[in-house]
Each structure stands twice: as structure tokens, then as C-alpha cells.
C-alpha atoms as a PDB file:
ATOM      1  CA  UNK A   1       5.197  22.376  -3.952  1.00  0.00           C
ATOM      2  CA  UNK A   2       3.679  19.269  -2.823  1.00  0.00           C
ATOM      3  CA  UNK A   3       1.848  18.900   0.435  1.00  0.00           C
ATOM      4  CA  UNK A   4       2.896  16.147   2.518  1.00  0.00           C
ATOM      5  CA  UNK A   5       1.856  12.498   1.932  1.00  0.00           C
ATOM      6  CA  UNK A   6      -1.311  11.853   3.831  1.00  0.00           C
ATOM      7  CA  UNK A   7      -1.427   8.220   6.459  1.00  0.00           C
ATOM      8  CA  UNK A   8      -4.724   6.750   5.837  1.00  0.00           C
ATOM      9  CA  UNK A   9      -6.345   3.775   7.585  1.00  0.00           C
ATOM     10  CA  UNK A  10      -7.476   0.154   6.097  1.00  0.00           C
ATOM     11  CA  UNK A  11     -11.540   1.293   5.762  1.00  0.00           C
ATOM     12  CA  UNK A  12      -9.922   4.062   3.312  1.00  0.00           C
ATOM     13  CA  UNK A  13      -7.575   1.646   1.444  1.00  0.00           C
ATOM     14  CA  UNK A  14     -10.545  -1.097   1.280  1.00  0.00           C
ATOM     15  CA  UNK A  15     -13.035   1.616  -0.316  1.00  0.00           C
ATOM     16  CA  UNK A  16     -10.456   2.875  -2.994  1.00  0.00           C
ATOM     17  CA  UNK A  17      -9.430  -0.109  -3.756  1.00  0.00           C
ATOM     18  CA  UNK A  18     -11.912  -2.298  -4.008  1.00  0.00           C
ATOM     19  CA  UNK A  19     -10.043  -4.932  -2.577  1.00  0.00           C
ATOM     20  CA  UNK A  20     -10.886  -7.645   0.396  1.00  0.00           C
ATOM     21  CA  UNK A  21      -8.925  -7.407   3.443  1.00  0.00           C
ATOM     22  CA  UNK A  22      -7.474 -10.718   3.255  1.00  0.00           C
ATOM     23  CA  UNK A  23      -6.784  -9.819  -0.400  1.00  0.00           C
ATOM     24  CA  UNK A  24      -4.729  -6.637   0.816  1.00  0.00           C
ATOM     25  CA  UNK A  25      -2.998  -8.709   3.369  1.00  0.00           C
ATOM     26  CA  UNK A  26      -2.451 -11.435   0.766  1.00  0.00           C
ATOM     27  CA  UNK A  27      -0.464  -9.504  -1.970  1.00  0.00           C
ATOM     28  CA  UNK A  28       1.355  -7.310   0.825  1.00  0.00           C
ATOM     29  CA  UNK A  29       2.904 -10.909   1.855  1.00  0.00           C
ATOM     30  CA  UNK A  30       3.348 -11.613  -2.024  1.00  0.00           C
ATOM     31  CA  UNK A  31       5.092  -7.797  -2.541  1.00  0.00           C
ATOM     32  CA  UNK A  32       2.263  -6.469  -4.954  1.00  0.00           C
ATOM     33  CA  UNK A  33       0.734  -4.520  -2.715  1.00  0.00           C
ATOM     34  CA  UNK A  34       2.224  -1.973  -0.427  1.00  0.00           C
ATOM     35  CA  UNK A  35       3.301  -2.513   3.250  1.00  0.00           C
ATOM     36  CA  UNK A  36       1.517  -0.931   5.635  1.00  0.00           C
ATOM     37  CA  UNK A  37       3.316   1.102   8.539  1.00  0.00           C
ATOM     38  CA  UNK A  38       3.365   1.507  12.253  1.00  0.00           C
ATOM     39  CA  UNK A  39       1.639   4.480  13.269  1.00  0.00           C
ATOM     40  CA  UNK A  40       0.799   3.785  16.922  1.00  0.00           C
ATOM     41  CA  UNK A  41       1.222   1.118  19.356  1.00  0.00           C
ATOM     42  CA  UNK A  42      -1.882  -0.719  18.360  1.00  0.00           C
ATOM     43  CA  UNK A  43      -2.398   1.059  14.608  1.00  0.00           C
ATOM     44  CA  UNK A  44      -1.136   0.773  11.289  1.00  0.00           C
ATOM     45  CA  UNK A  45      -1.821   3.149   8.396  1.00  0.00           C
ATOM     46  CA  UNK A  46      -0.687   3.711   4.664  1.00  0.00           C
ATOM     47  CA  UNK A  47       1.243   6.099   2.540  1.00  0.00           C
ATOM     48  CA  UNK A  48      -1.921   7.471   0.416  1.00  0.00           C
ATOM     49  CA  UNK A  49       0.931   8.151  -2.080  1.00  0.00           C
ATOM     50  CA  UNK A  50       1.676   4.488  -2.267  1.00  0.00           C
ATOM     51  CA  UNK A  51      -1.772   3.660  -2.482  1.00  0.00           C
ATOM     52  CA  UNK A  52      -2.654   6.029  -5.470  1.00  0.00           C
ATOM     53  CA  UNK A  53       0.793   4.368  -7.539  1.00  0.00           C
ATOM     54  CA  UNK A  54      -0.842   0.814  -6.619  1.00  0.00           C
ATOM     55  CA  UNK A  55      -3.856   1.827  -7.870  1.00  0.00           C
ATOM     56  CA  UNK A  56      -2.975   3.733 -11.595  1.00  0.00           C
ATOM     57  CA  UNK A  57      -0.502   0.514 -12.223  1.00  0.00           C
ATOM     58  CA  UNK A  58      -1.509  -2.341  -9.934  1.00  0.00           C
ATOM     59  CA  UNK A  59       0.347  -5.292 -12.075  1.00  0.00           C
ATOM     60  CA  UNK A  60       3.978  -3.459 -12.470  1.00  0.00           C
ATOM     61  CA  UNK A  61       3.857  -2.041  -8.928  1.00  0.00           C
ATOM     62  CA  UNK A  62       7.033  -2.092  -7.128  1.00  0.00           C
ATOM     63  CA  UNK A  63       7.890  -1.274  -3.768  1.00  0.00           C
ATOM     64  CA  UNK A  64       9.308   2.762  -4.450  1.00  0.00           C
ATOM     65  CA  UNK A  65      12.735   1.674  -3.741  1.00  0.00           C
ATOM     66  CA  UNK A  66      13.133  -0.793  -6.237  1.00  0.00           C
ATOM     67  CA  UNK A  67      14.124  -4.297  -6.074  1.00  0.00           C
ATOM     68  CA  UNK A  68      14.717  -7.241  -8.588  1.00  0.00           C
ATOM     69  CA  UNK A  69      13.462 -10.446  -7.049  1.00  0.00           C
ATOM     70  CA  UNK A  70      16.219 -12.986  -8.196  1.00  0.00           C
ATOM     71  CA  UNK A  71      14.407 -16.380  -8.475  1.00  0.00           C
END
């Protein structure tokens, strides 16, 4: 049985990785990169699940529930 899905904070997502902030920011407004969620008032986190699927696939990534951007 799985554990449950950890929340970490933008330090941890910068360090694994490897991106720039504005980077992060910049593909989360693009959709290749996942969306961070509200975890307090003033703080945001991540799904370290999300984070690890970005990371082993970072060009096919897709938002988990799927989603074919029509164009």
C-alpha cells in the first residue's frame, strides 16, 4: 500500500528539478509543468507525486486527468 502523496514547497521543487523559478512559473502557465496548490492562506505547495511524473517524462507530461488541447 502506498503512503500518501507528500505537499512539498518551491525550494524542494527548484532543487529536484533543476529548474528557475520563473521557468516553473513559465511552463505551469504553458500546461507543461504542474500547477501548484493552495495549502494555506499565504502558501502554495506541490503534489511530490506530480513532481516525480514531470520529472521521469518532462516533454509528454500531462496534467493526470488528461486533456487534448484542440488548437
Amino acid at each position: 500500500m502506498r503512503g500518501p502523496d507528500r505537499i512539498i514547497r518551491l525550494k524542494t521543487v527548484l532543487a529536484r528539478t533543476g529548474l528557475s523559478r520563473s521557468t516553473i512559473y513559465r511552463k505551469i502557465a504553458e500546461g507543461t509543468f504542474p500547477a501548484q496548490i493552495k495549502i494555506s492562506v499565504n502558501g502554495t505547495g506541490w503534489h511530490e507525486s506530480e513532481i516525480s511524473r514531470w520529472i521521469r517524462d518532462p516533454v509528454s507530461w500531462r496534467p493526470a486527468g488528461g486533456f487534448d488541447d484542440v488548437r
